[in-house]
Protein backbone atom coordinates (compact mmCIF):
# COMPACT_ATOMS: atom_id res chain seq x y z
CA UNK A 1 0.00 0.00 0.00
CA UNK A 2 3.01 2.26 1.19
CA UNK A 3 4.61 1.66 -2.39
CA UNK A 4 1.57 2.55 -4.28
CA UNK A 5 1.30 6.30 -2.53
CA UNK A 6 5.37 6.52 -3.58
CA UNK A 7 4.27 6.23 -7.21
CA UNK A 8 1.21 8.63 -6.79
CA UNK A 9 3.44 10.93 -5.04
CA UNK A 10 6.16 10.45 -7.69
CA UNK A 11 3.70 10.87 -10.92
CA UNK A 12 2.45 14.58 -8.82
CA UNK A 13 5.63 15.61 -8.86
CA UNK A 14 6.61 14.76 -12.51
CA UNK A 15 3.35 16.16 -13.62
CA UNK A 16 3.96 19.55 -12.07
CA UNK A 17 7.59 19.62 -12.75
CA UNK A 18 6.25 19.52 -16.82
CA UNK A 19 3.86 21.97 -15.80
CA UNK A 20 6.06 24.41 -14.74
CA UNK A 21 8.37 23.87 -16.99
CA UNK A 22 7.39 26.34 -20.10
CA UNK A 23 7.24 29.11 -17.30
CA UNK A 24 11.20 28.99 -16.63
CA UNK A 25 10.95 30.33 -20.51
CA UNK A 26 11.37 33.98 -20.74
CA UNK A 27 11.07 36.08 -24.05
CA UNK A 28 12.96 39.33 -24.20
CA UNK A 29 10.06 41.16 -25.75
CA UNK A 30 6.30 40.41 -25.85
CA UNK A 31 3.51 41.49 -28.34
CA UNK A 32 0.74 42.51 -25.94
CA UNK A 33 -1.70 43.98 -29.12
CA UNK A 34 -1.56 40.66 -30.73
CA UNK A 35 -3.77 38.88 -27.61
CA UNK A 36 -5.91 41.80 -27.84
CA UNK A 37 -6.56 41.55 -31.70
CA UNK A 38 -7.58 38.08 -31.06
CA UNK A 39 -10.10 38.60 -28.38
CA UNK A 40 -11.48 41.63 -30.76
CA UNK A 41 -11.76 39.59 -33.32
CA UNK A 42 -13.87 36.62 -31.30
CA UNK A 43 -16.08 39.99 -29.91
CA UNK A 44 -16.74 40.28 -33.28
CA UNK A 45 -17.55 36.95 -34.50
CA UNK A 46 -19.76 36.31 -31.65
CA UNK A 47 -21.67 39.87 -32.44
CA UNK A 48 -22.14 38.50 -35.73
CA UNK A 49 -23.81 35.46 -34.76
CA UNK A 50 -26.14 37.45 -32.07
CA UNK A 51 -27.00 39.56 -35.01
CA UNK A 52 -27.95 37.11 -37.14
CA UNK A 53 -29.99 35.30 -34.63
CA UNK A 54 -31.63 38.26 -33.89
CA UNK A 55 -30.51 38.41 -30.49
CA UNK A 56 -29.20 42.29 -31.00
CA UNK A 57 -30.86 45.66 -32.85
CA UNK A 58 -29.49 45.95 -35.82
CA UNK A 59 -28.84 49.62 -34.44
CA UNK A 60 -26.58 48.24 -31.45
CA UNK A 61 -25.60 45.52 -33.47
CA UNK A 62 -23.40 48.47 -35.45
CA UNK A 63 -22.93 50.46 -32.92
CA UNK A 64 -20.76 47.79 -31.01
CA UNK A 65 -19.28 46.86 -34.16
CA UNK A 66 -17.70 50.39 -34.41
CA UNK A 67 -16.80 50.09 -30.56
CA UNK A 68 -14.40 47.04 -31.44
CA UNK A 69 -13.38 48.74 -34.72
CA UNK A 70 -12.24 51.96 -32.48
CA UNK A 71 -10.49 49.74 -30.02
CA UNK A 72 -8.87 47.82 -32.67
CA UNK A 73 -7.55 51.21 -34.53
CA UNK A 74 -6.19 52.46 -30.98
CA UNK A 75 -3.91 49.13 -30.60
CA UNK A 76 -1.48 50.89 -33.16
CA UNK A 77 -0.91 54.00 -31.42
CA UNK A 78 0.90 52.41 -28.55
CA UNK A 79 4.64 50.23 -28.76
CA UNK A 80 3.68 47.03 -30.33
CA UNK A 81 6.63 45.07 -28.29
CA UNK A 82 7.37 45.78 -24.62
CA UNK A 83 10.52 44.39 -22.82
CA UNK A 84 9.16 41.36 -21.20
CA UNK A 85 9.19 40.37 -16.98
CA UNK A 86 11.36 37.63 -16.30
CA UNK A 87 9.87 34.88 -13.84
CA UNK A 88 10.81 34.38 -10.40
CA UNK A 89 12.57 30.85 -10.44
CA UNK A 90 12.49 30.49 -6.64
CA UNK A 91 8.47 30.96 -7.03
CA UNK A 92 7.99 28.45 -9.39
CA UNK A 93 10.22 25.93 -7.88
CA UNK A 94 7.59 26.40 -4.50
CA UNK A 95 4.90 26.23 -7.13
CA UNK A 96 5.75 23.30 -8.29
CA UNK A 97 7.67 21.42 -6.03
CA UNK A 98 6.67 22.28 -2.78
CA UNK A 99 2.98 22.78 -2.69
CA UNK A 100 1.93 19.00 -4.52
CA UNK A 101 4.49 17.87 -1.43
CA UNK A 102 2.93 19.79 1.28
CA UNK A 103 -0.86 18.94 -0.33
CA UNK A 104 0.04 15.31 -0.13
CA UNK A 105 1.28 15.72 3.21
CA UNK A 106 -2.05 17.20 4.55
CA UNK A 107 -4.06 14.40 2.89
CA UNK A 108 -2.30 12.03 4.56
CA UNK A 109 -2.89 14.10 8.04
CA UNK A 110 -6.12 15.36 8.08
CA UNK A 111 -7.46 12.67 4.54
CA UNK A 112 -9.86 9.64 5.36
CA UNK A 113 -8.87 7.23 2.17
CA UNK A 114 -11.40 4.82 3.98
CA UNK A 115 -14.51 6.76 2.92
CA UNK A 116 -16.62 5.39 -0.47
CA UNK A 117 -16.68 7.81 -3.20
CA UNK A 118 -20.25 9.43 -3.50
CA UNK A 119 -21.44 10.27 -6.78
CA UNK A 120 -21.73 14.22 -7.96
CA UNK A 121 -25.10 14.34 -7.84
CA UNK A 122 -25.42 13.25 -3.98
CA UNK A 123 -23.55 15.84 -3.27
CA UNK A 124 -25.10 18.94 -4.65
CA UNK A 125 -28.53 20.58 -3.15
CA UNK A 126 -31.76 19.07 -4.11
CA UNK A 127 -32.75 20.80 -7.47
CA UNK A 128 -35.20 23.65 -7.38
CA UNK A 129 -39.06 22.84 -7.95
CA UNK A 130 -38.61 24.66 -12.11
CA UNK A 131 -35.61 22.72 -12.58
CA UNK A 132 -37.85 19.26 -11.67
CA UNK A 133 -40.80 20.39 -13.96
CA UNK A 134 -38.83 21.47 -16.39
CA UNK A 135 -37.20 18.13 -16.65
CA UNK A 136 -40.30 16.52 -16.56
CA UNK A 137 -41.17 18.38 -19.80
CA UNK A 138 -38.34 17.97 -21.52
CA UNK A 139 -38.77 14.13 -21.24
CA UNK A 140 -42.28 14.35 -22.41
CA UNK A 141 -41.10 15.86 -25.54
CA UNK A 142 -37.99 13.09 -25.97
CA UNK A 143 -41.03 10.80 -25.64
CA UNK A 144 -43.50 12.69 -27.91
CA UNK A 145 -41.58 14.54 -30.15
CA UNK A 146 -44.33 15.07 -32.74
CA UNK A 147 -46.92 15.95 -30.02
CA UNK A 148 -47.58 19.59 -30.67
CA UNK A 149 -49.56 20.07 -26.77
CA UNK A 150 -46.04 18.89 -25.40
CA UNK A 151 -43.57 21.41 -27.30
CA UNK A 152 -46.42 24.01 -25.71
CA UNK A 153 -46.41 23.08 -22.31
CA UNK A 154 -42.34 22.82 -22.75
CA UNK A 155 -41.86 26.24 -24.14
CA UNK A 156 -44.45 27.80 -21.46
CA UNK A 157 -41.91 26.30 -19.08
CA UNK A 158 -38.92 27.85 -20.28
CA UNK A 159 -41.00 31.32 -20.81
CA UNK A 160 -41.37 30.73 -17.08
CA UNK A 161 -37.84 29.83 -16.21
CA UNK A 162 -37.02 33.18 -18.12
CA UNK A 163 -35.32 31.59 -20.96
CA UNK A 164 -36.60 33.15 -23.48
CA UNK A 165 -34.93 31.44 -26.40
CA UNK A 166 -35.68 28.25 -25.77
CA UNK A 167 -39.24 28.74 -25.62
CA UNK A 168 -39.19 31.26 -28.42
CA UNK A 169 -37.45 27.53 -30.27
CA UNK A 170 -39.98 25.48 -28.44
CA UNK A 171 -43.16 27.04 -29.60
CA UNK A 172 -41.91 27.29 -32.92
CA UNK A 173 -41.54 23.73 -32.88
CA UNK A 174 -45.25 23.20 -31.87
CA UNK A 175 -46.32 26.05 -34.80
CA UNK A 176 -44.61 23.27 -36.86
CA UNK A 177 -46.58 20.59 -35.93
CA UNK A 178 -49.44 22.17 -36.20
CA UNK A 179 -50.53 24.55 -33.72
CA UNK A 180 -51.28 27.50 -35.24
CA UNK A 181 -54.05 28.57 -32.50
CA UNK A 182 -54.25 32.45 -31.95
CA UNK A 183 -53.07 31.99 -27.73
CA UNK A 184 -49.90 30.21 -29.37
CA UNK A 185 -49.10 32.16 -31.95
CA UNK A 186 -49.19 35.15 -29.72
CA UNK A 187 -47.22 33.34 -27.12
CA UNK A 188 -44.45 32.59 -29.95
CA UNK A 189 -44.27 36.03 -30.81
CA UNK A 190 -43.80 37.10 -27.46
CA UNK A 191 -41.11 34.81 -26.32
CA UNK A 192 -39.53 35.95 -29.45
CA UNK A 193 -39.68 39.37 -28.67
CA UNK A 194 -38.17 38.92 -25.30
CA UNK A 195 -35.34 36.96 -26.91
CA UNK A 196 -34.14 40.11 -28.74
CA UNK A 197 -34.26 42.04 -25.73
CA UNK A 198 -37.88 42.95 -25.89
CA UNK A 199 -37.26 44.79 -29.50
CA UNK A 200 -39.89 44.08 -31.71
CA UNK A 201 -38.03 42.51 -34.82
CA UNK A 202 -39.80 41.24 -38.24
CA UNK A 203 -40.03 37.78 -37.30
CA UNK A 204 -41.72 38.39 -34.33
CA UNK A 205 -44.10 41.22 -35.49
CA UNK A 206 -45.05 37.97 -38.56
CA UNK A 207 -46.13 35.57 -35.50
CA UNK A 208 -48.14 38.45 -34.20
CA UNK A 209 -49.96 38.91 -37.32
CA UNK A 210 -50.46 35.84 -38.25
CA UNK A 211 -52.32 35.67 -35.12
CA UNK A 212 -54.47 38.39 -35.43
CA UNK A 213 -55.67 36.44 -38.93
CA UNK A 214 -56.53 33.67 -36.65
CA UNK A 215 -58.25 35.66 -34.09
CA UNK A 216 -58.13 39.89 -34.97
CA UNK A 217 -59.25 40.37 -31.10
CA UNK A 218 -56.47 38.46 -29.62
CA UNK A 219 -55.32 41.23 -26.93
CA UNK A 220 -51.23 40.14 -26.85
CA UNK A 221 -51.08 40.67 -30.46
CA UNK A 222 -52.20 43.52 -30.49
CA UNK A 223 -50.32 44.85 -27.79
CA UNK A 224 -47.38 43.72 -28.88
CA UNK A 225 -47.70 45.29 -32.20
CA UNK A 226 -48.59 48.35 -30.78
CA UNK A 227 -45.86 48.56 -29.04
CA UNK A 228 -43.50 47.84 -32.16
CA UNK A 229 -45.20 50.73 -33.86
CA UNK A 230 -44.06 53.18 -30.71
CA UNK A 231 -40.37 51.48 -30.90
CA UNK A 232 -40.41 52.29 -34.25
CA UNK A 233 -41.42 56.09 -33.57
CA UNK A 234 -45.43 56.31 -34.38
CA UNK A 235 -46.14 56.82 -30.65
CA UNK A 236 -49.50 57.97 -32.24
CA UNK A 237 -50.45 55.13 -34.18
CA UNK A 238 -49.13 52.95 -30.78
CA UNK A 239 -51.63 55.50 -28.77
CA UNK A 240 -54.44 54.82 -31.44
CA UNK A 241 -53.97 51.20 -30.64
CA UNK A 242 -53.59 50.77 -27.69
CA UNK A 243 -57.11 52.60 -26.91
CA UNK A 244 -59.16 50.80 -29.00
CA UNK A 245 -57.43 47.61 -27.14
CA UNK A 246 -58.84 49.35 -23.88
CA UNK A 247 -62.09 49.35 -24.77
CA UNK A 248 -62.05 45.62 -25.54
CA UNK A 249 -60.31 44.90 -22.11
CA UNK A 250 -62.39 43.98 -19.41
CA UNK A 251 -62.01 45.71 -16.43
CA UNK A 252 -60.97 43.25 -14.04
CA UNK A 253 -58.04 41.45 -16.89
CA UNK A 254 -55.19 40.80 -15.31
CA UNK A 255 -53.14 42.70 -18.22
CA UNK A 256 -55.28 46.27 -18.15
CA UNK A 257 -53.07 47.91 -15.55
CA UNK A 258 -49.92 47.49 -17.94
CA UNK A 259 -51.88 48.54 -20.81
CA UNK A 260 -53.17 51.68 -18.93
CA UNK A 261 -49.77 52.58 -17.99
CA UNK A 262 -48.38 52.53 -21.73
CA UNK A 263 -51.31 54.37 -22.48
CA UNK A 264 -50.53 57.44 -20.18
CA UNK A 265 -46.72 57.16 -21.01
CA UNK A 266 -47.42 57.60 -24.78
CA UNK A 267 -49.82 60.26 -24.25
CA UNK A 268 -47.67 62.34 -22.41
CA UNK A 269 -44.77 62.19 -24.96
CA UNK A 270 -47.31 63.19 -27.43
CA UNK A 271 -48.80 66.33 -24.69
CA UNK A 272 -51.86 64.67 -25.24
CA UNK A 273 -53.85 65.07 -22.01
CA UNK A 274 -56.37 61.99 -21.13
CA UNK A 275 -59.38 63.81 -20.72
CA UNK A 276 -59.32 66.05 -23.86
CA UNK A 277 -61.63 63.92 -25.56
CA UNK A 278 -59.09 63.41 -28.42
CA UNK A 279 -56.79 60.64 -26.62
CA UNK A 280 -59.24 59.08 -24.28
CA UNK A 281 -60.88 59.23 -20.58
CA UNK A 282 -58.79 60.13 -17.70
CA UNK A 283 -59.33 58.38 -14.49
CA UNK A 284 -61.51 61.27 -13.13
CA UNK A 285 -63.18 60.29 -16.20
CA UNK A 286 -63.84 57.48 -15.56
CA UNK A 287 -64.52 57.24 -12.23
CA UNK A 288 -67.04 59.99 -12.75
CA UNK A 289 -68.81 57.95 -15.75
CA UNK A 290 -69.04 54.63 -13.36
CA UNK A 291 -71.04 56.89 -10.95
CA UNK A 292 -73.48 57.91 -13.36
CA UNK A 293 -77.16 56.60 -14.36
CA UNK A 294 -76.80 54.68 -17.83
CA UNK A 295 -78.10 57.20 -19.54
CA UNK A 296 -76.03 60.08 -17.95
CA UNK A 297 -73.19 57.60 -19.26
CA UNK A 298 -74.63 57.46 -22.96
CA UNK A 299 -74.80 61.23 -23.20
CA UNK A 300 -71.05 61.49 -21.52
CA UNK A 301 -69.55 59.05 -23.98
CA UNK A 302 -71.26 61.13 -26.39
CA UNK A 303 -70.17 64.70 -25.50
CA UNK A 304 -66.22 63.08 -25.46
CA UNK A 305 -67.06 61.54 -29.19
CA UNK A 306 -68.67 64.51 -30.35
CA UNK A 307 -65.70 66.78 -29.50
CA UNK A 308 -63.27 64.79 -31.22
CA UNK A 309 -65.92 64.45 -34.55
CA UNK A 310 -65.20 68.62 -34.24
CA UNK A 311 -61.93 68.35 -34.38
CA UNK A 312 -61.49 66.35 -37.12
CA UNK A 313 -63.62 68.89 -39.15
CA UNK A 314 -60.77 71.29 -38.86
CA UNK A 315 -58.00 68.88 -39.25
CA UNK A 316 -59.47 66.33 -41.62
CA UNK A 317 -56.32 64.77 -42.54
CA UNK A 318 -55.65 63.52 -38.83
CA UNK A 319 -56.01 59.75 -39.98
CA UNK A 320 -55.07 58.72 -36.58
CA UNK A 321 -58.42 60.92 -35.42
CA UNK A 322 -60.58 59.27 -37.95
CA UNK A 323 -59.31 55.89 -36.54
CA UNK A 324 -60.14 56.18 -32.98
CA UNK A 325 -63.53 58.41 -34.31
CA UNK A 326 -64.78 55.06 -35.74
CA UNK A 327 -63.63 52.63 -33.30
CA UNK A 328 -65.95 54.96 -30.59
CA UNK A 329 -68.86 54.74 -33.21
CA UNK A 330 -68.19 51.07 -33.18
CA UNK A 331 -68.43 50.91 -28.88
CA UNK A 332 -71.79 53.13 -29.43
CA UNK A 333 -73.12 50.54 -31.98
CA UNK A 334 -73.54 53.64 -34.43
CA UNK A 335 -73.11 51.66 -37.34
CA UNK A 336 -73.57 54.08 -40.06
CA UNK A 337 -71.39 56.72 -38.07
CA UNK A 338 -68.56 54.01 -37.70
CA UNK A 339 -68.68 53.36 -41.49
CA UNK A 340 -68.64 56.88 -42.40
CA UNK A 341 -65.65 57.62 -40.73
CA UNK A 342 -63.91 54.50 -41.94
CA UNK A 343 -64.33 55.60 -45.38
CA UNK A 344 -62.31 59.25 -44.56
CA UNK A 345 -59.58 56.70 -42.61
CA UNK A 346 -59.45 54.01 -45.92
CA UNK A 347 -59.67 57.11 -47.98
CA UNK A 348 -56.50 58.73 -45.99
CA UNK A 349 -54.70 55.35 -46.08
CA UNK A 350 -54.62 53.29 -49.36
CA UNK A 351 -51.91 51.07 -48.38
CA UNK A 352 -52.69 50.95 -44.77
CA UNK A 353 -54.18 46.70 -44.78
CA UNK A 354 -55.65 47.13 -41.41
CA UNK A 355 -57.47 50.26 -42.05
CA UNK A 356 -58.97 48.62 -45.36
CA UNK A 357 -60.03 45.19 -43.46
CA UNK A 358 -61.60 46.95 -40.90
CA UNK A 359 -63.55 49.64 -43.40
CA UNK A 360 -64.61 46.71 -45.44
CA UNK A 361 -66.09 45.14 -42.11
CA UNK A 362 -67.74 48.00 -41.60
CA UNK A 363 -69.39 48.53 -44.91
CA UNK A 364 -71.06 44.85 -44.55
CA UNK A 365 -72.11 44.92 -40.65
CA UNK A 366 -75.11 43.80 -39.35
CA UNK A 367 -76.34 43.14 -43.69
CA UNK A 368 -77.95 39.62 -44.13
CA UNK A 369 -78.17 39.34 -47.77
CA UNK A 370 -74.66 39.10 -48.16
CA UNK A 371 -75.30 36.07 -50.61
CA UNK A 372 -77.24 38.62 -53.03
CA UNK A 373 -76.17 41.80 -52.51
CA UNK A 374 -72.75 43.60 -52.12
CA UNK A 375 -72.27 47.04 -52.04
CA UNK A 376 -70.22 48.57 -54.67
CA UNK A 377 -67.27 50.36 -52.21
CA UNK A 378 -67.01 46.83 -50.45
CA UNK A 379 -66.39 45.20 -53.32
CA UNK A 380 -63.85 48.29 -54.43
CA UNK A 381 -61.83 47.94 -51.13
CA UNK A 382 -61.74 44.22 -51.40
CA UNK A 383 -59.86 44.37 -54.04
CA UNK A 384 -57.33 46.70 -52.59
CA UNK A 385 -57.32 44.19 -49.84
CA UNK A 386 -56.12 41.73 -52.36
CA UNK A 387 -53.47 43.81 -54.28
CA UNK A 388 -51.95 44.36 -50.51
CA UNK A 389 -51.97 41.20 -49.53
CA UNK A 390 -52.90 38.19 -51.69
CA UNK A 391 -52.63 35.18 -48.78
CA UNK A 392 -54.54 37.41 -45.84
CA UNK A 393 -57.49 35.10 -44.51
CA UNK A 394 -59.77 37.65 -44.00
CA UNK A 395 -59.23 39.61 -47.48
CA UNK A 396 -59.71 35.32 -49.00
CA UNK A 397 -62.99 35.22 -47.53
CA UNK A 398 -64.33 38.45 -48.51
CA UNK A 399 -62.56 37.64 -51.69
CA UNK A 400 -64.82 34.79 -51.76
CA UNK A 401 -67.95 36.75 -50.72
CA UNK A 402 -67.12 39.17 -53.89
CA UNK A 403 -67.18 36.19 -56.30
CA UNK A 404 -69.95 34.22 -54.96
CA UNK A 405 -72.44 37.24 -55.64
CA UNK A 406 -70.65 37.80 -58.83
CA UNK A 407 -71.61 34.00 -60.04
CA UNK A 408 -67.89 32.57 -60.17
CA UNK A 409 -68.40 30.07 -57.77
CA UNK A 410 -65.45 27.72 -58.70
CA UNK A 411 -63.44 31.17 -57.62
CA UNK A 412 -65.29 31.87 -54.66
CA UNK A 413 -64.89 27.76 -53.37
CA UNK A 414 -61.25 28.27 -54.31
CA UNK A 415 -60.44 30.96 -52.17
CA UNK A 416 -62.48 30.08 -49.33
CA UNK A 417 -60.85 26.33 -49.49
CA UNK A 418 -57.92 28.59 -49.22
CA UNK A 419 -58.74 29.85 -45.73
CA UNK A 420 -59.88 26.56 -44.30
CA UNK A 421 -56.21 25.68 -45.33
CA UNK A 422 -54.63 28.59 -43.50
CA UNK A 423 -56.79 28.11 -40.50
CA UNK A 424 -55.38 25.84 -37.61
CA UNK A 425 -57.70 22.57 -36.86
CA UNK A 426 -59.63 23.79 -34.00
CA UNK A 427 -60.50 27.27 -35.08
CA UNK A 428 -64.31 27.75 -34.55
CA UNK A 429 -64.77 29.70 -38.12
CA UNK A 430 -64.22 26.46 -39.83
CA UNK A 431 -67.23 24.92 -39.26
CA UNK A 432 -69.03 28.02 -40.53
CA UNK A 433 -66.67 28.27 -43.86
CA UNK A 434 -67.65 24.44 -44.41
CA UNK A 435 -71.44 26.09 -44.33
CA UNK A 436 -70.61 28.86 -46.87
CA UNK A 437 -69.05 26.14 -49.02
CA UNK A 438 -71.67 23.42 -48.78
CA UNK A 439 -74.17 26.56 -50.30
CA UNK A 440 -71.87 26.66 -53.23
CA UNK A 441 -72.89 23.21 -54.13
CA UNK A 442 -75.65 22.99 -57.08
């Protein structure tokens, strides 16, 4: 036994003794700028990789890139070879020597040989309750790795873990298999939002909007885009959206406070204050209108639209106005008012996709003879709705609508087989598409 700790001892002290050996080697000079270049040039690798992942702005993707470029220029102003520090020898002989002798020494002091080895894992705290679940999940999808529900419940895990990657790669993996749902679509979007630092980039802002095709009332969506819109500088458009999102919000959602807050934030940077009428109810506002009798409410809600109708009769090129004009006449159920008004927005905005879908929804509300009869501006703005964008779901169906009443009824069951195809499996509209296409049948 005595022998075999002699030849432990004696392979410690070769090993260190080769160790230490390069050390005793001293150059005269040393190149400190070509260490640096090297590490640069990883910075900028790795920048280029977060860039393309979309893990970094664009923006701060360049503006780093000229940081490293700056640093890189400023290695040449200093000496490029410095006289180099020669090692102590009586240090590295202790190094070497002396400290695997006195380690060994204290092992066999203070050691207890005589103990069995306990595995890693016995030793290290109990793992915390996420870390468990997420386990769990991640073995469900091993096991069911075509199982779209799993990939969900995996990627809501990591959202809640705060890795934000992995469930931005997670629910893309169930929007793969299938789930193309308006909650998951918006959840995608999200987690890929957060993942580039809570910048809205394209791909996220095409997850949000493809779930708003799915479902045009899902509220992250459309927060989410709103909030790209004010990242992007249209704090007014952002404003515009975010209100009409209010008035869909219950009161008691759990998600209204946060929206409320963005709303006052954006209004003041636009010195828009609440309770002009023109940006919304304040809180006195609204606190007032919850004391009142229904119909005191009705002529309050009134008085506010009514102001802003005035003021878009001397600035009638305020599309924004014209937007949030209709959306009130919407609330109201002043159908003919809300129309109106989306004709001066559609009018104001040709190329604007969301302002056409929702003027040609307003053109055909509350109509039943929609299989007859279509009136001649819905049929006009369909077809801008087309030009802008040929595979939107909505603009298909109305597309569909349009050439039903016209006769062409192989074009109108093309287009609407079109939307069952774009529509995920458990979408409720499908079973009234499969209606509107049994009708096409002689």
């Amino acid at each position: 036994m005595i022998l075999v700790w002699l030849v432990f001892a004696a392979m410690t002290l070769a090993t260190a003794v080769l160790l230490a050996l390069p050390l005793f080697y001293t150059r005269k000079v040393k190149n400190e700028a070509v260490f640096a270049l090297a590490v640069y040039r990883d910075q900028m690798l790795e920048l280029g990789r977060d860039a393309e992942a979309g893990l970094i702005a664009p923006e701060q993707a360049k503006l780093a890139q000229t940081e490293i470029e700056r640093r890189v220029l400023a290695l040449t102003n200093g000496p490029q070879w410095q006289p180099g520090r020669a090692p102590s020898h009586g240090l590295l002989i202790t190094a070497a020597v002396a400290l695997p002798l006195l380690g060994f020494g204290l092992y066999l002091l203070l050691g207890a040989p005589e103990l069995p080895a306990q595995p890693f894992v016995a030793q290290t705290a109990e793992p915390s309750a996420v870390s468990a679940e997420l386990a769990a999940l991640e073995a469900d999808v091993a096991a069911r790795p075509t199982a779209a529900k799993a990939w969900i419940a995996l990627a809501a895990g990591y959202d809640a873990a705060g890795r934000a990657q992995d469930a931005a790669t997670a629910y893309g993996k169930a929007v793969a298999l299938g789930a193309e749902d308006a909650a998951t679509l918006a959840a995608f979007g999200q987690a890929q939002l957060i993942a580039n630092r809570g910048e809205l980039n394209d791909a996220a802002a095409a997850t949000f909007r493809r779930a708003l095709a799915v479902d045009p009332s899902n509220p992250t969506a459309r927060f989410f885009l709103a909030l790209g819109r004010a990242q992007a500088g249209d704090v007014e458009g952002a404003l515009t959206d975010w209100m009409a999102l209010e008035k869909d919000t219950p009161l008691d959602a759990p998600w209204r406070t946060t929206l409320e807050t963005h709303i006052a934030k954006a209004a003041e940077r636009l010195g828009k204050p609440m309770s002009d009428g023109a940006a919304g109810p304040s809180a006195a506002d609204i606190a007032a209108a919850e004391a009142m009798t229904p119909e005191q409410r009705e002529a309050f809600v009134n008085g506010m639209v009514g102001r802003l109708a005035e003021k878009l009769k001397a600035d009638p090129d305020d599309l924004d106005g014209w937007i949030r004009l209709a959306r009130a006449y919407q609330v109201l159920q002043r159908s003919d008012d809300a129309r109106a008004a989306w004709a001066k927005a559609a009018a104001l905005a040709p190329a604007r996709l969301d302002v056409q879908l929702d003027y040609a929804d307003a053109i055909i509300a509350g109509r039943s003879d929609l299989d007859r009869y279509l009136p001649p501006e819905f049929v006009e703005t369909v077809g801008r709705v087309r030009t802008l964008d040929p595979k939107n779901p909505l603009g298909l169906y109305y597309g569909g609508l349009v050439a039903r009443v016209a006769g062409d009824t192989a074009e109108a069951r093309k287009l609407w087989t079109e939307v069952l195809e774009l529509l995920p499996p458990d979408a409720p509209q499908r079973a009234e598409l499969r209606k509107e296409l049994d009708s096409l049948l002689p």
